[in-house]
Protein backbone atom coordinates (compact mmCIF):
# COMPACT_ATOMS: atom_id res chain seq x y z
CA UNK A 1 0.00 0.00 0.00
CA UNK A 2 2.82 2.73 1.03
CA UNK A 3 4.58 1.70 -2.19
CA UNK A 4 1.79 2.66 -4.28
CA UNK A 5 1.11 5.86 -2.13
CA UNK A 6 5.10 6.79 -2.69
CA UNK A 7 4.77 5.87 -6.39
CA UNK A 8 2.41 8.50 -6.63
CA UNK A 9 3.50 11.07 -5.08
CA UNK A 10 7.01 10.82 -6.70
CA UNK A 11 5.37 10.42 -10.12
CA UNK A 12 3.26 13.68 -9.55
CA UNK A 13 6.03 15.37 -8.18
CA UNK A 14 8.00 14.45 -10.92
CA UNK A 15 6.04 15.13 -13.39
CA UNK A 16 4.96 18.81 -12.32
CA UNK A 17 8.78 19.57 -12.48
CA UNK A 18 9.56 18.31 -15.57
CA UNK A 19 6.63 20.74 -16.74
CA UNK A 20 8.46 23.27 -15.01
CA UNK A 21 12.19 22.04 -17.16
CA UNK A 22 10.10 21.98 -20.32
CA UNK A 23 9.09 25.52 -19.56
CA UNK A 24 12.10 27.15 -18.34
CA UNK A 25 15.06 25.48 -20.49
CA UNK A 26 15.20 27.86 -23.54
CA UNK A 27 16.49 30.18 -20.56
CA UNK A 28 19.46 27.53 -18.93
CA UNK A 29 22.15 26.71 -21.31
CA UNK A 30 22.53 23.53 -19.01
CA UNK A 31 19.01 22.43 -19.19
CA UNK A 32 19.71 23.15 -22.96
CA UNK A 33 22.56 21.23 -23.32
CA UNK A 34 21.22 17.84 -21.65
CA UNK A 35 18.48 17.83 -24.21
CA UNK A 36 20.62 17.98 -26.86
CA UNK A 37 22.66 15.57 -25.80
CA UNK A 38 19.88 12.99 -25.09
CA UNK A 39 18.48 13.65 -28.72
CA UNK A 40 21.85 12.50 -29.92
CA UNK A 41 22.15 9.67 -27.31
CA UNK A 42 19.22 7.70 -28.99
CA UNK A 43 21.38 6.08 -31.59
CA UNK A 44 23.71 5.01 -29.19
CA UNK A 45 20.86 3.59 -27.10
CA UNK A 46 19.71 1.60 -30.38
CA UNK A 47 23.23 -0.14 -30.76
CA UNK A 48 23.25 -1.27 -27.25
CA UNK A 49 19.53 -2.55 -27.42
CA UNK A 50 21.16 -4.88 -29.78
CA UNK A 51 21.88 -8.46 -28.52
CA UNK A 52 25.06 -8.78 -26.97
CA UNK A 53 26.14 -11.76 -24.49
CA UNK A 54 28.39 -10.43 -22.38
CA UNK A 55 27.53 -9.64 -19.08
CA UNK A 56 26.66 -5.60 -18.52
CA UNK A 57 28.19 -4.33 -15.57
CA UNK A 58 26.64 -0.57 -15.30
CA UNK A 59 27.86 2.02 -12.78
CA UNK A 60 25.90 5.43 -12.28
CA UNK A 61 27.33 8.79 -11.25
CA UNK A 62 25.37 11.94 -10.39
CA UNK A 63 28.00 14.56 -11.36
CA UNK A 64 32.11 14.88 -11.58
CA UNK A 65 32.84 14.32 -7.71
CA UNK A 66 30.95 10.95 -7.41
CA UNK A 67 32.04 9.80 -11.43
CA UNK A 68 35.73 10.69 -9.65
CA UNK A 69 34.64 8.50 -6.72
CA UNK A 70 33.95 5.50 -8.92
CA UNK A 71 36.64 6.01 -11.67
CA UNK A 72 39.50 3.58 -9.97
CA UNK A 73 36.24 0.90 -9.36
CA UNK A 74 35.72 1.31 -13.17
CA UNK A 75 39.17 0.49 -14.03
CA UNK A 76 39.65 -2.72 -12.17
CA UNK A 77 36.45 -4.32 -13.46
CA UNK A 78 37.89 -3.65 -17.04
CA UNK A 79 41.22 -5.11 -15.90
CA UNK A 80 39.49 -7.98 -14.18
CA UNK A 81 36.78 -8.76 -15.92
CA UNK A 82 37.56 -7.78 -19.93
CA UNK A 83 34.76 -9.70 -21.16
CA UNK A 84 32.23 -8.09 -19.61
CA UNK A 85 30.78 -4.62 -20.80
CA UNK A 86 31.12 -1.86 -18.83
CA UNK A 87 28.73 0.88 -19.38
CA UNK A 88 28.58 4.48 -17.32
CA UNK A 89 26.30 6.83 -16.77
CA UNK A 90 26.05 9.87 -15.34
CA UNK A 91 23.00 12.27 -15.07
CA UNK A 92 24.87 16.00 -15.07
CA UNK A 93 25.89 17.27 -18.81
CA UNK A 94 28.58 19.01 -17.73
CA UNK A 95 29.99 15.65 -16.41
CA UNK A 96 29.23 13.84 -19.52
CA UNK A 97 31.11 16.23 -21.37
CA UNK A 98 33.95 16.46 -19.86
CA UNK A 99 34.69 12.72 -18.76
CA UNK A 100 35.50 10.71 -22.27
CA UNK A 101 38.58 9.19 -20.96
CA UNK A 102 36.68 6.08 -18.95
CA UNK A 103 37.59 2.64 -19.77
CA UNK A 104 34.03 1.83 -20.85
CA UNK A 105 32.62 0.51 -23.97
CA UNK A 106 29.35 3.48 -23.18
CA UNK A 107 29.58 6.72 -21.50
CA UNK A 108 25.43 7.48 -20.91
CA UNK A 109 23.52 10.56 -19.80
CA UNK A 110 20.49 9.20 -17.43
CA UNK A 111 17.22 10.36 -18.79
CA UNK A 112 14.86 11.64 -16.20
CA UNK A 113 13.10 9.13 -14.46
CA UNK A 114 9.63 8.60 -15.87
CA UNK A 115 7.91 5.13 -15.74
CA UNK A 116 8.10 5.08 -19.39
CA UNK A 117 12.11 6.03 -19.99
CA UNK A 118 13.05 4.02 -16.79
CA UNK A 119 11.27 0.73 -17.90
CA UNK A 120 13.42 1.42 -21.55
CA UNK A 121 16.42 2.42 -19.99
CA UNK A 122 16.21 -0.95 -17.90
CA UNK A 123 15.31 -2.93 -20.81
CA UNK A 124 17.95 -1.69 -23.13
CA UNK A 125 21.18 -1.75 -20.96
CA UNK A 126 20.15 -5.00 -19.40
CA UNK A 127 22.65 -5.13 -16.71
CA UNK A 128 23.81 -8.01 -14.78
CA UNK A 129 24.53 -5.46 -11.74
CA UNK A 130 23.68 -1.80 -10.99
CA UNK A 131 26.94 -0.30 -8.80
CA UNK A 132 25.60 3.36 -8.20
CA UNK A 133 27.92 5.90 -6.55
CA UNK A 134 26.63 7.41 -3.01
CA UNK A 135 23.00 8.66 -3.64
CA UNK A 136 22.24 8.67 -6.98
CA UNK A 137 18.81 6.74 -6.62
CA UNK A 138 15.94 6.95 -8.95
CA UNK A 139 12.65 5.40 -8.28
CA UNK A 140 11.20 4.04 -11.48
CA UNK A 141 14.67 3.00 -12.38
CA UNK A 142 14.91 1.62 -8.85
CA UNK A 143 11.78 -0.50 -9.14
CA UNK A 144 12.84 -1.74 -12.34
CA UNK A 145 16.09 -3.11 -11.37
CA UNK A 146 14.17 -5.06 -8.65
CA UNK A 147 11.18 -6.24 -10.82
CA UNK A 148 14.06 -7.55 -13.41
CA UNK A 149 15.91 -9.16 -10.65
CA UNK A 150 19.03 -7.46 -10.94
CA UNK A 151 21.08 -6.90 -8.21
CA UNK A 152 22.16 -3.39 -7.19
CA UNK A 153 25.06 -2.01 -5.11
CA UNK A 154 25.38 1.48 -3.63
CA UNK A 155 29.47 2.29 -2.89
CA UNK A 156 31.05 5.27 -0.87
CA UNK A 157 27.39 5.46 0.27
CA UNK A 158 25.67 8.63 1.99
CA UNK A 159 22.94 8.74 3.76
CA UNK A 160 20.71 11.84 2.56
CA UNK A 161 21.26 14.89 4.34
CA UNK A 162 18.18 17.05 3.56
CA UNK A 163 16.03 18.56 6.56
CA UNK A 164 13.19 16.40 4.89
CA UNK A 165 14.82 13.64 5.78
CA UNK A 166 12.67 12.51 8.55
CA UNK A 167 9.58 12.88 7.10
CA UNK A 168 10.70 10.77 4.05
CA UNK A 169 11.62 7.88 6.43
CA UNK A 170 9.23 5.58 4.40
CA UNK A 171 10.53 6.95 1.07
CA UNK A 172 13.71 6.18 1.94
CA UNK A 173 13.11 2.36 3.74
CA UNK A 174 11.78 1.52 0.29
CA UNK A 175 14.17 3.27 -2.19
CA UNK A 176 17.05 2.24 -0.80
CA UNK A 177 15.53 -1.33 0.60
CA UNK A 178 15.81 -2.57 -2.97
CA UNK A 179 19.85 -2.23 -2.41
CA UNK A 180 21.65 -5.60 -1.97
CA UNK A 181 24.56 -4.46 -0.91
CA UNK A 182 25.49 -1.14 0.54
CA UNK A 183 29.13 -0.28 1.24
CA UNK A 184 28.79 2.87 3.08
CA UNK A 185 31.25 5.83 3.56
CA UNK A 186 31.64 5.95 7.60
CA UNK A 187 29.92 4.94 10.13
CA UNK A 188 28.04 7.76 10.98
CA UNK A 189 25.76 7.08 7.31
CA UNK A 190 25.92 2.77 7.68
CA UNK A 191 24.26 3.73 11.00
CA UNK A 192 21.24 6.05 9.49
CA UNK A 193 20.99 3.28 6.75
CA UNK A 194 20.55 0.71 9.62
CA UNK A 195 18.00 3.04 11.02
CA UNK A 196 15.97 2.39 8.00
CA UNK A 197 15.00 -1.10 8.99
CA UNK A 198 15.97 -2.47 5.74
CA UNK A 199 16.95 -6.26 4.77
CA UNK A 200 20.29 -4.79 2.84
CA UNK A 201 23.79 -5.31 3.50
CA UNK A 202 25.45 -2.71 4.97
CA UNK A 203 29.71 -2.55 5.19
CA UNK A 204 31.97 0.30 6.08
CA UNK A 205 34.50 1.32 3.87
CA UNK A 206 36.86 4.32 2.97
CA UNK A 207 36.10 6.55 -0.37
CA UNK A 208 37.33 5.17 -3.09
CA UNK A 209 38.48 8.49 -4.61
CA UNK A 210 41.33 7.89 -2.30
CA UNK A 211 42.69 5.63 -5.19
CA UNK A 212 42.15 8.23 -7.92
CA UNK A 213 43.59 11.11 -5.86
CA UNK A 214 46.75 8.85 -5.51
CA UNK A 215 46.99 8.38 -9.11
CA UNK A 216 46.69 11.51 -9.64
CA UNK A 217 49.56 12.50 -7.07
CA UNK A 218 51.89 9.95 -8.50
CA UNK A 219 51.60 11.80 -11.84
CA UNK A 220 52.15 15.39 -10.25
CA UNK A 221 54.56 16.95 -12.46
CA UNK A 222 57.28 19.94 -12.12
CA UNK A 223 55.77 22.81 -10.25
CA UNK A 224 54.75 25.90 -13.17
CA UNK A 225 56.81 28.91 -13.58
CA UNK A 226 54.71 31.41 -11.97
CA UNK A 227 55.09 29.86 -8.52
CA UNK A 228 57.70 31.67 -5.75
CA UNK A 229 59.68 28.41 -4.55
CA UNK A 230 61.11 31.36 -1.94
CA UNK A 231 57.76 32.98 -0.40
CA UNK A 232 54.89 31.26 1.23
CA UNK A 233 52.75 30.13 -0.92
CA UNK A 234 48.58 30.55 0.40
CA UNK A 235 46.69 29.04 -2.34
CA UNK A 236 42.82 29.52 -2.96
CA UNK A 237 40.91 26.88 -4.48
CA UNK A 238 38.05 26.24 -6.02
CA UNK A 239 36.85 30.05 -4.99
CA UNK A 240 33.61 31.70 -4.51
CA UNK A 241 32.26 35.50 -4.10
CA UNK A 242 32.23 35.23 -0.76
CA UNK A 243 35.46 33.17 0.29
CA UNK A 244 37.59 35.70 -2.03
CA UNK A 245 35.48 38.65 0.24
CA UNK A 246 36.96 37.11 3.33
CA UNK A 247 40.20 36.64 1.81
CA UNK A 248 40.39 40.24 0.03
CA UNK A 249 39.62 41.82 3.62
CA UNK A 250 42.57 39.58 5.36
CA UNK A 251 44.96 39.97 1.95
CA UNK A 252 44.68 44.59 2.65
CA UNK A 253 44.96 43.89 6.53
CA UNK A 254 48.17 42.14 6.51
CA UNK A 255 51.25 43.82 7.14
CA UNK A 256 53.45 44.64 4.20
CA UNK A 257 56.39 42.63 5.55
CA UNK A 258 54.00 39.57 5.62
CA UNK A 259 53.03 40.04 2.17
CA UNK A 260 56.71 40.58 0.99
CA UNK A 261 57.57 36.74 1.90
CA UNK A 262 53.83 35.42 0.87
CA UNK A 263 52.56 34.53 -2.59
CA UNK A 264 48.23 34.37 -3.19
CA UNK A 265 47.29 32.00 -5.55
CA UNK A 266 43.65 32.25 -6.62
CA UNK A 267 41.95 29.66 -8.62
CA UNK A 268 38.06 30.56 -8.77
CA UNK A 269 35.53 27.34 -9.18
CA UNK A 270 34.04 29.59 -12.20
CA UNK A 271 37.05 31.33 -13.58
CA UNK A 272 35.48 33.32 -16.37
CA UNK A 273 37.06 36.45 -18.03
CA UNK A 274 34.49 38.76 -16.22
CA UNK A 275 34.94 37.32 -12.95
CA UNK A 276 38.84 37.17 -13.10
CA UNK A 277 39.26 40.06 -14.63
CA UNK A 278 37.03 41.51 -11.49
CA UNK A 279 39.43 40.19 -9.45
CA UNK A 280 42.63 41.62 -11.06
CA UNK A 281 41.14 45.10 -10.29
CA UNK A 282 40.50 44.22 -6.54
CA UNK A 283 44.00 43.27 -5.98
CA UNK A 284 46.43 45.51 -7.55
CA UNK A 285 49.43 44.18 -9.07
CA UNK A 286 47.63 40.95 -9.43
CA UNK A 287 48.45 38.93 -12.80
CA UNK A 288 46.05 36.88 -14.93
CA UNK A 289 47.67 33.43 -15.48
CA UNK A 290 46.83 33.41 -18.95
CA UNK A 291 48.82 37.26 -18.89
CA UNK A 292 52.19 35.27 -16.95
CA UNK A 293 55.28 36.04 -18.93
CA UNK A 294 57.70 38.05 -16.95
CA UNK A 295 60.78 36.19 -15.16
CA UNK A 296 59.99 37.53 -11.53
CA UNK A 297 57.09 35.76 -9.46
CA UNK A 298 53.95 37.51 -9.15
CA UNK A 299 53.14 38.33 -5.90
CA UNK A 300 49.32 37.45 -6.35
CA UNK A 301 48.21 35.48 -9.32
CA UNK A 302 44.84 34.52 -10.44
CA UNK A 303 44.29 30.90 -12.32
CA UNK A 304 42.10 31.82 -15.28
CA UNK A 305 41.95 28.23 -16.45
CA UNK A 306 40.57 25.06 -15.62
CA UNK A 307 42.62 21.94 -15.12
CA UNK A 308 45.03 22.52 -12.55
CA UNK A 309 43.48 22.77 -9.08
CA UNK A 310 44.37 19.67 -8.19
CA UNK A 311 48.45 19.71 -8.82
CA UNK A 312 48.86 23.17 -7.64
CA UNK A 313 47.95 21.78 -4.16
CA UNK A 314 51.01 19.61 -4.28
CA UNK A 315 53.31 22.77 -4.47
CA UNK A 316 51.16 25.25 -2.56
CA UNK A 317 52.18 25.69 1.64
CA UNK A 318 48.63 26.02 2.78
CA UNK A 319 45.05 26.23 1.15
CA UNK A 320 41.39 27.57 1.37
CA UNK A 321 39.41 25.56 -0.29
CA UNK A 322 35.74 27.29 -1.73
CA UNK A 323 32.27 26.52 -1.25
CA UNK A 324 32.38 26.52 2.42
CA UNK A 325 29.89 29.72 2.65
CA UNK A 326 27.52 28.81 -0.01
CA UNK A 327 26.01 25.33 -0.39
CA UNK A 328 29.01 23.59 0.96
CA UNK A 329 32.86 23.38 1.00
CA UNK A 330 34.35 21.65 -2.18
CA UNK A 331 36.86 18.46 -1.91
CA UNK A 332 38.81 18.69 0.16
CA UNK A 333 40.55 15.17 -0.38
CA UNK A 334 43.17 15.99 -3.02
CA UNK A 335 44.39 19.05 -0.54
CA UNK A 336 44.94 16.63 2.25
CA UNK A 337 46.87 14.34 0.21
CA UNK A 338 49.12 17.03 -0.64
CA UNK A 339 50.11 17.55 3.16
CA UNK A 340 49.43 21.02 3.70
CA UNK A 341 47.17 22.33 6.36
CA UNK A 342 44.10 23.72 5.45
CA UNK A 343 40.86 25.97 5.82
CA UNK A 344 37.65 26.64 4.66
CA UNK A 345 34.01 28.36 5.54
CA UNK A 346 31.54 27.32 7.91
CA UNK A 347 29.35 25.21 5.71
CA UNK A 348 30.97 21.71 6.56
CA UNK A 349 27.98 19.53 7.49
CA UNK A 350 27.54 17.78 4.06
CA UNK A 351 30.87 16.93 3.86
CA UNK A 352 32.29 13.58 5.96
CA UNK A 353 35.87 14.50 4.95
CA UNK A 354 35.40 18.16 6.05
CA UNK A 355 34.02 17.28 9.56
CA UNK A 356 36.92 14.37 10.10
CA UNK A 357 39.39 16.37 9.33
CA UNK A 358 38.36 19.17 11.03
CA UNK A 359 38.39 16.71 14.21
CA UNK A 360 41.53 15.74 13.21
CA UNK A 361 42.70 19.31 13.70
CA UNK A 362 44.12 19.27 9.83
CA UNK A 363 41.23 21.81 8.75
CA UNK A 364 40.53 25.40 10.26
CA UNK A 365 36.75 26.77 9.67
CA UNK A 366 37.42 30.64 9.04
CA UNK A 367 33.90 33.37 9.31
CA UNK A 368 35.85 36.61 8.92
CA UNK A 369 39.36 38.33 7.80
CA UNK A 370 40.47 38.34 11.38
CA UNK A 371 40.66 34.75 11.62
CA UNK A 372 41.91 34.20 8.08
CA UNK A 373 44.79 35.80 10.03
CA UNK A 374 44.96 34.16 12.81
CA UNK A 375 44.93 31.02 11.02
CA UNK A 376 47.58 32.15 8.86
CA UNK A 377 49.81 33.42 11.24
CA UNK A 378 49.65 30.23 13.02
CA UNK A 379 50.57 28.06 9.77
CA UNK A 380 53.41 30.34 8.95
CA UNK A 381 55.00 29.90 12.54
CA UNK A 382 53.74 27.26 14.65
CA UNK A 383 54.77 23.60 13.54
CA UNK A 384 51.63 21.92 14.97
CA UNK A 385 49.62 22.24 12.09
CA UNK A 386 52.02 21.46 9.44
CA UNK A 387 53.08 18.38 11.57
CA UNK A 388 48.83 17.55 11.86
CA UNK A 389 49.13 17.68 7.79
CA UNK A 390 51.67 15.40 7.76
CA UNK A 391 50.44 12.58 9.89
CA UNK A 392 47.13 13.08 8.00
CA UNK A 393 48.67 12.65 4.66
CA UNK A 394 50.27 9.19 6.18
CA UNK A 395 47.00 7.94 7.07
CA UNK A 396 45.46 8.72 3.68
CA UNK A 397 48.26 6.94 1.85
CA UNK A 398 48.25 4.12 4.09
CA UNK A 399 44.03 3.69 2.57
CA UNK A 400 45.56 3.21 -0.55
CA UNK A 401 43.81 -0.07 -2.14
CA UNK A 402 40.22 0.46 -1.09
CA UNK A 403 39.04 -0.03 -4.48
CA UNK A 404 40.07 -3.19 -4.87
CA UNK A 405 38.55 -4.09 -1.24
CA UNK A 406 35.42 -2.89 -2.49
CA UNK A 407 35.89 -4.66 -5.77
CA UNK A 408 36.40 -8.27 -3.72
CA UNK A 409 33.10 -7.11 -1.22
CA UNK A 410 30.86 -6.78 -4.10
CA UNK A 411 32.06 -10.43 -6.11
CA UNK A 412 32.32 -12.29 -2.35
CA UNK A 413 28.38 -11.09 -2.44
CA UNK A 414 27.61 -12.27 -6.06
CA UNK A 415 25.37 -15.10 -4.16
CA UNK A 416 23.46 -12.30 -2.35
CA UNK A 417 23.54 -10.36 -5.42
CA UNK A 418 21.58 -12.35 -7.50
C-alpha cells in the first residue's frame, strides 16, 4: 500500500517539475545542453539494445565528484573482468562532457526518471549489476532493477542529508531497501541506513576516490613557472564571491612585511574572463595566469583556467578551499593528500571529509578576515599544524587499495547479489 502511495507522489512530483524544465530550459544553457545531448544519445541507445552476451556491468554517477569516486572501481572491473561490458552513466551534462577518458565501452547521460524512460532504460542496458555511486537513486529506475531481478550495489554510500529527511523515512526504507549491498562511507551514514530497517547489507568502507587522488599524485609533475619556490605560498581553491570577500579583507589587513615573503594563488571554481578580470582590479598588481610572462614571481596570481586545481595543491604551503559559505565546502581530499594544512568556511555539514578532518585538527573553519589571520599566522610559525598535515597525509596513503577491497566485497556477495 505505502509503495503505491510513494509511487504517486514521486510520479506527480516528478512530473509537475519536468513541466516546469520543459518551460524554463530555452532560458538555462545547461538544461539546454542535456536535451541535446539525449536527442543524440538515442542512436547510441539503439546499438546497445542490440543483442550482446556479455555480461553488462553498469555504474551510475550523479555529477564529476561521485564519477571521480567511482573512476579507480571502473578500471579494475575492465582489468578484471575484460569480457564483460562496462557501461557508465552519469545524469549531469557538464559531467558527460567532460569525462570521455573512462575505460568503458558506453559513457550514458540518465534520462529523467519517468515510468516510461526508466522501464526502456532498464530494458535496453540489461545489466547483470547496478553499482551506483553514493546517492544517486531513482525510483522508477529503482523499481525496475528489482522487478528484473538485478542486483544493485550502492558504494562510498551517503545517507541523505536534507532537513526532509525525517519525514521521508518511508521513502527512503523503500528506495534504498531494494539495495543488496550497501558499502557505506563511515559509520556515521551505515548507521542512518541501519536506522531504515531495511533487509540490505550494509559494510563500512573508505572513499574510493582515495585511489584516484593517488593516481593523480603519482603523476604530479614539475611545479609551473609562476610559482615563488622562496615565499609562502597561500593558495585559494576552487573560490567563490564570498570566500575571495573574506580573503580580500585579510589579503589589505596584513602587514606589508608579511606580504613581501607570501605569494596568493587564486583559482576561482568559475574562472570566467568577467569574474577574473574583477578580481585583477581588486588586488592591484595581481596577474592573470593566462597574462604570466615576466621572469619575476607575481606576488598574487589569479588561475584563469581550468585543469590545474588539483596539482597546484602539491606545491602550494597552505590552502582555502571554496564553497564553504555557499552550499558547501568543495573536496577537500586531493588538498589533504598534498600535506598542507588547510581551511575553509563554515558550511561543513555535508561533507564527511570536512568534519573528520576538522576533528583531526588538519582543517581550520574561518567566518571573517580576522581569523583568516589568525589562522595564517599560526601556519606560517607554529609547527603543529604542518606536523597535523603530515600525519594526516600518512594515514590517507596508508588507505591506498580500497578499491580493490570494495571490488572483492561486491564479487564475495555475487550469491546475495543475485
Amino acid at each position: 500500500m505505502m509503495r503505491c502511495v510513494w509511487g504517486i507522489l514521486y510520479n506527480a512530483t516528478l512530473a509537475v517539475l519536468l513541466l516546469g524544465v520543459r518551460i524554463v530550459t530555452p532560458f538555462f544553457p545547461k538544461l539546454r545542453l542535456r536535451g541535446q545531448i539525449l536527442r543524440q544519445q538515442k542512436a547510441k541507445l539503439e546499438s546497445l539494445a542490440t543483442a550482446d552476451e556479455r555480461p553488462t556491468i553498469w555504474f551510475h554517477a550523479a555529477s564529476m565528484g561521485e564519477l571521480e569516486q567511482i573512476k579507480p572501481l571502473v578500471r579494475l572491473y575492465r582489468e578484471r573482468l575484460p569480457s564483460s561490458r562496462i557501461l557508465v552513466s552519469v545524469f549531469s551534462p557538464s559531467a558527460y562532457r567532460q569525462h570521455r577518458d573512462l575505460p568503458c565501452d558506453a559513457l550514458l547521460l540518465l534520462p529523467y526518471d519517468t515510468p516510461v524512460a526508466a522501464r526502456r532504460w532498464v530494458k535496453v542496458l540489461q545489466p547483470t549489476i547496478a553499482i551506483v555511486s553514493r546517492y544517486d537513486l531513482w525510483w522508477n529506475i529503482t523499481r525496475q532493477l528489482h522487478k528484473r531481478g538485478i542486483p544493485l550495489a550502492i558504494v562510498n554510500a551517503t545517507f541523505p542529508s536534507t532537513r526532509w529527511a525525517p519525514m521521508l523515512a518511508g521513502y527512503y526504507h523503500l528506495l534504498y531497501g531494494h539495495a543488496k549491498l550497501i558499502i557505506a562511507r563511515s559509520e556515521r551514514h551505515a548507521a542512518a541506513f541501519q536506522h531504515l530497517g531495511i533487509q540490505s547489507k550494509i559494510v563500512v568502507t573508505p572513499d574510493t576516490r582515495i585511489d584516484q587522488v593517488a593516481t593523480l599524485a603519482h603523476a604530479v609533475t614539475e611545479p609551473p613557472a609562476f610559482l615563488d619556490h622562496q615565499a609562502f605560498r597561500l593558495l585559494l581553491g576552487s573560490t567563490w564571491q564570498a570566500d575571495e570577500t573574506l580573503w580580500l579583507a585579510a589579503w589589505q589587513r596584513l602587514e606589508p612585511a608579511s606580504k613581501r615573503s607570501m605569494q596568493l594563488i587564486i583559482v576561482p571554481h568559475e574562472p570566467t574572463p568577467h569574474h577574473c578580470m574583477h578580481l585583477q582590479r581588486e588586488l592591484p598588481g595581481a596577474v592573470l595566469l593566462s597574462q604570466f610572462n615576466a621572469p619575476e614571481h607575481p606576488a598574487v596570481v589569479i588561475v584563469d583556467r581550468v585543469g590545474m586545481l588539483a596539482r597546484l595543491y602539491y606545491h602550494a604551503s597552505a590552502a582555502y578551499i571554496g564553497g564553504g559559505f555557499g552550499a558547501g565546502v568543495h573536496s577537500l581530499l586531493e588538498a589533504a593528500f598534498a600535506g598542507i594544512p588547510l581551511s575553509c568556511g563554515p558550511r561543513i555539514e555535508r561533507s564527511d571529509d570536512a568534519q573528520e578532518f576538522s576533528e583531526a585538527g588538519l582543517l581550520r573553519v574561518l567566518t571573517s578576515p580576522s581569523e583568516a589571520i589568525a589562522w595564517l599566522d599560526e601556519v606560517r610559525n607554529a609547527p603543529a599544524l604542518r606536523e597535523c598535515a603530515r600525519s594526516v597525509q600518512e594515514q590517507l596513503h596508508s588507505l591506498q587499495g580500497v578499491s580493490v577491497h570494495v571490488y572483492r566485497l561486491i564479487e564475495q556477495e555475487r550469491e546475495l547479489l543475485t
